[in-house]
Protein backbone atom coordinates (compact mmCIF):
# COMPACT_ATOMS: atom_id res chain seq x y z
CA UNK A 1 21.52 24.55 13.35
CA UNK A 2 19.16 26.06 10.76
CA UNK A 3 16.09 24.54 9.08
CA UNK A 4 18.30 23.51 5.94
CA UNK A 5 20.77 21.58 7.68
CA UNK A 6 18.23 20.05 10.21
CA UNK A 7 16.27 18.73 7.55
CA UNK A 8 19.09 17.38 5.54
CA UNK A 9 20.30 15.64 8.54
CA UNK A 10 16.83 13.98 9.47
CA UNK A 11 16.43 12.51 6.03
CA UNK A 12 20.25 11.79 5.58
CA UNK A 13 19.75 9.52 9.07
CA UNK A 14 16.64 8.23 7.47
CA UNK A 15 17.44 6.96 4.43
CA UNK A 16 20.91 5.67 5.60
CA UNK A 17 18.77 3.71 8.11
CA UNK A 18 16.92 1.79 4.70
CA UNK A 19 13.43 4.19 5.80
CA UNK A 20 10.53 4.05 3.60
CA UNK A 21 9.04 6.76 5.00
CA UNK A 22 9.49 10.53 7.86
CA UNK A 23 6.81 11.78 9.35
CA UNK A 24 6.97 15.29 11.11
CA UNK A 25 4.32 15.46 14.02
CA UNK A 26 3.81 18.38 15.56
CA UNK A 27 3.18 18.78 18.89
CA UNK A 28 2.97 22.07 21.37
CA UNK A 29 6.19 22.42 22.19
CA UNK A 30 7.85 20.26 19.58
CA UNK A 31 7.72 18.15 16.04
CA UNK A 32 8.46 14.73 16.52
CA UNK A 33 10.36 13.28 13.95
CA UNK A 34 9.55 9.48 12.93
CA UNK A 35 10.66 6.94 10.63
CA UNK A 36 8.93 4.15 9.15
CA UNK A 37 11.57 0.99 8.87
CA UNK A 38 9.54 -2.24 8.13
CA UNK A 39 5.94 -2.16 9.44
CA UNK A 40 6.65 0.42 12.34
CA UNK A 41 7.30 3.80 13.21
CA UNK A 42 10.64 4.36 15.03
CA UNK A 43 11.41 7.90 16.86
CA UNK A 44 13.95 10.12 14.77
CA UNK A 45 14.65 13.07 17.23
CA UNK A 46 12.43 16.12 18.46
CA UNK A 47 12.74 19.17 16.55
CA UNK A 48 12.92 22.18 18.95
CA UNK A 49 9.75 24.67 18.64
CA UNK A 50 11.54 27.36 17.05
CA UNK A 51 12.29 25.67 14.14
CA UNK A 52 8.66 23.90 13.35
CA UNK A 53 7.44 25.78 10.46
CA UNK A 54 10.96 26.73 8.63
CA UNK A 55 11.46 22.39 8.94
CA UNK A 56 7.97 22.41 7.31
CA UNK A 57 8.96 24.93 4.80
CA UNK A 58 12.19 23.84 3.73
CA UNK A 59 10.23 20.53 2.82
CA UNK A 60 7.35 22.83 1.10
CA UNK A 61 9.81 24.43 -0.86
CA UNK A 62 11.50 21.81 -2.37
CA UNK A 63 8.46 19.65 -2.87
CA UNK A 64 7.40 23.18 -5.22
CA UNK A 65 4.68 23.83 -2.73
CA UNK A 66 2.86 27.13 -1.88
CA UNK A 67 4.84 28.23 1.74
CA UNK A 68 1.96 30.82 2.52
CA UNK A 69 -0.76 28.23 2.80
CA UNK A 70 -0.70 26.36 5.78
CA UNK A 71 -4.06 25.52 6.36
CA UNK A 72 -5.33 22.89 3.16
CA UNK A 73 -3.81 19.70 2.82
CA UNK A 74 -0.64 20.26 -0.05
CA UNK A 75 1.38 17.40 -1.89
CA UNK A 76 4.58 17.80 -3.86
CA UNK A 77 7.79 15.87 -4.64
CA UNK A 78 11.26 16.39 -5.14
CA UNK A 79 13.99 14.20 -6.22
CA UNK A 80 17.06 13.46 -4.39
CA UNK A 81 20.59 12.32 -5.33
CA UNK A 82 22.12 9.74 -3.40
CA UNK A 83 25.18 8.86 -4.58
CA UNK A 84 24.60 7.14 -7.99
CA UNK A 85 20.98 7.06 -7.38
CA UNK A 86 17.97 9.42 -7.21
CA UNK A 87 15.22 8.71 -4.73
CA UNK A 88 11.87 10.12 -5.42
CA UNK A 89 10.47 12.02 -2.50
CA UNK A 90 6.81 12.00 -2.17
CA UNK A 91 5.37 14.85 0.18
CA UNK A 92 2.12 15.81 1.67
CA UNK A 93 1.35 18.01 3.92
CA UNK A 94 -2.19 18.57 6.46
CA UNK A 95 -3.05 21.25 9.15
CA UNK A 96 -3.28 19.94 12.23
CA UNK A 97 -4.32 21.94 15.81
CA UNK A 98 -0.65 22.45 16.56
CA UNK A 99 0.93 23.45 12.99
CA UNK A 100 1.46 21.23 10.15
CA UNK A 101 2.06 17.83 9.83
CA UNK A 102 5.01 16.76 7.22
CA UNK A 103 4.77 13.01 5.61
CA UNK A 104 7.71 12.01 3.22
CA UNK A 105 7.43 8.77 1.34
CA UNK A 106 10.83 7.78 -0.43
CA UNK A 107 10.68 5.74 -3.81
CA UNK A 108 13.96 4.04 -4.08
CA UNK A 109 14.15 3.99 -8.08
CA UNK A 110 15.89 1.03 -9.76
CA UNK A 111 16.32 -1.19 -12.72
CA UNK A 112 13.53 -4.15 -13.39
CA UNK A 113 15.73 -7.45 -12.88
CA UNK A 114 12.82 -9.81 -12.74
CA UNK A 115 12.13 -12.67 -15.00
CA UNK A 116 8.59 -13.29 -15.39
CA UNK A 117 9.30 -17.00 -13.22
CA UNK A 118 9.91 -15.39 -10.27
CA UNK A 119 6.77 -13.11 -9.44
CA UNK A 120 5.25 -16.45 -7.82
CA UNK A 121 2.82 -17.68 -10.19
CA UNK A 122 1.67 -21.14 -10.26
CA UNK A 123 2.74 -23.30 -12.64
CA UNK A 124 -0.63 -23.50 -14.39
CA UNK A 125 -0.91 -19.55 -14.19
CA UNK A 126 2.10 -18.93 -15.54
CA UNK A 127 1.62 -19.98 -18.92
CA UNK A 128 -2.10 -18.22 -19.47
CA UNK A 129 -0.44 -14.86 -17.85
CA UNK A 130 2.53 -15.15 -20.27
CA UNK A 131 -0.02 -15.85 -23.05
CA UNK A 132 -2.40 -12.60 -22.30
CA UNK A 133 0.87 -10.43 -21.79
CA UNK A 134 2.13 -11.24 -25.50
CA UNK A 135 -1.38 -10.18 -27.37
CA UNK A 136 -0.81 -7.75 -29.60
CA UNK A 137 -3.87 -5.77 -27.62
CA UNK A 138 -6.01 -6.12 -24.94
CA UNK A 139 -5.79 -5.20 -21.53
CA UNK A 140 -4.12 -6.97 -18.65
CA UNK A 141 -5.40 -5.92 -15.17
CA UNK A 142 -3.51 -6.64 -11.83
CA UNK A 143 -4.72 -5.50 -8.61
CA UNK A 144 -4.43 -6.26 -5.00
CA UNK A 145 -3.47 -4.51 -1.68
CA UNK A 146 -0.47 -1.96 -0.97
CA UNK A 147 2.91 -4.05 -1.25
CA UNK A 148 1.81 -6.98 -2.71
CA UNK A 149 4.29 -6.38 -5.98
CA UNK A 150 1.66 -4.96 -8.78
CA UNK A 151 4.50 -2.54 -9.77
CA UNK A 152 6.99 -5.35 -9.85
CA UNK A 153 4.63 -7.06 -11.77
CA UNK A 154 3.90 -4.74 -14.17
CA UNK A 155 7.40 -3.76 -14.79
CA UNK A 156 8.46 -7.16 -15.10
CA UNK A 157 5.94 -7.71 -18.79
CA UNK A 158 6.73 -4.36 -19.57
CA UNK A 159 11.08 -4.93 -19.27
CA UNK A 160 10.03 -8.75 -21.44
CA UNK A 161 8.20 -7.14 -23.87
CA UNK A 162 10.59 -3.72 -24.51
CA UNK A 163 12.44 -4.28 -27.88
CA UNK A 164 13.45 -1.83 -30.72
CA UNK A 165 10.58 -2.45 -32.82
CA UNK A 166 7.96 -1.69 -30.06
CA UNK A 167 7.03 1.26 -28.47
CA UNK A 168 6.06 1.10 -24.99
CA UNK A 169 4.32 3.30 -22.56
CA UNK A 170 3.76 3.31 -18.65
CA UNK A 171 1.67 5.73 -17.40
CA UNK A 172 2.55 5.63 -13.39
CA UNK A 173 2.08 8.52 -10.78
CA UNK A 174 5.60 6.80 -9.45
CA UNK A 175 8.60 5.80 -11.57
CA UNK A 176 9.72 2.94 -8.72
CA UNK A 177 12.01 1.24 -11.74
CA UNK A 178 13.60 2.05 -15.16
CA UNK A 179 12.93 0.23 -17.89
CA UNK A 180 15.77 1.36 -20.60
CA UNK A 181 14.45 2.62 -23.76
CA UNK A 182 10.91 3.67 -21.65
């Protein structure tokens, strides 16, 4: 099989297997193909030596990425149509002693179906958050660590306050959901 189809394949299996993430390690004799489902990373298959760098560069060239460097860190994206849905694929890409090494990050893009009640607030919180989100200016800061549901959050005010009469603007270096009208 060529580079083309072996990549398609890998990331066919991957997302059909719910992963949030492929990572292509390469080895001497080898690139080991992982997935990330839940917190760990699960072995995808063993790419055969031949094929290393046209895997990488398939990858490269669909993320829009320079194929004739391979030795400075590169990220891209690219998106992909799955059926009735487009998942965002993140890329990067770092030398490594034995070639280089491939990390895809899939962004599963959907609609914002969240009611402000639901994001786990307390019921003293909710009312001062709601409050602060409705000002007609300001700023409205959420933080915390990697998965903890800022996005969701953010999404969430943005989808109660989208009407006709405002305009609304997300700047985001990842669309994860669609707001219509945004």
């Amino acid at each position: 099989a060529g580079a083309t189809k072996e990549v398609d394949d890998i990331i066919a299996k991957c997302i059909e297997s719910g992963a949030k993430e492929v990572h292509f390690d390469p080895m001497p004799d080898k690139l080991v193909v992982r997935q990330r489902v839940k917190e760990g990373l699960i072995a995808v298959k063993d790419v055969e030596e031949r094929l290393k760098a046209t895997v990488i560069n398939r990858v490269k060239v669909l993320s829009k990425m320079d194929i004739t460097k391979n030795k400075v860190p590169q990220s891209g994206f690219y998106r992909l149509p799955v059926g009735d849905k487009t998942i965002e694929v993140i890329t990067a890409v770092f030398p490594t002693l034995y070639g280089e090494k491939l990390a895809l990050k899939f962004q599963y893009r959907q609609e914002v179906q969240f009611k402000m009640e639901q994001l786990g607030f307390s019921q003293k919180s909710l009312p001062l958050f709601k409050r602060a989100v409705e000002r007609p200016n300001g700023l409205v800061l959420v933080s915390g660590p990697p998965g903890s549901g800022k996005r969701t959050t953010i999404y969430t005010c943005l989808t109660q306050l989208n009407s006709p009469a405002k305009l609304l603007l997300s700047i985001d270096s990842v669309i994860k959901y669609e707001v219509p009208g945004m």
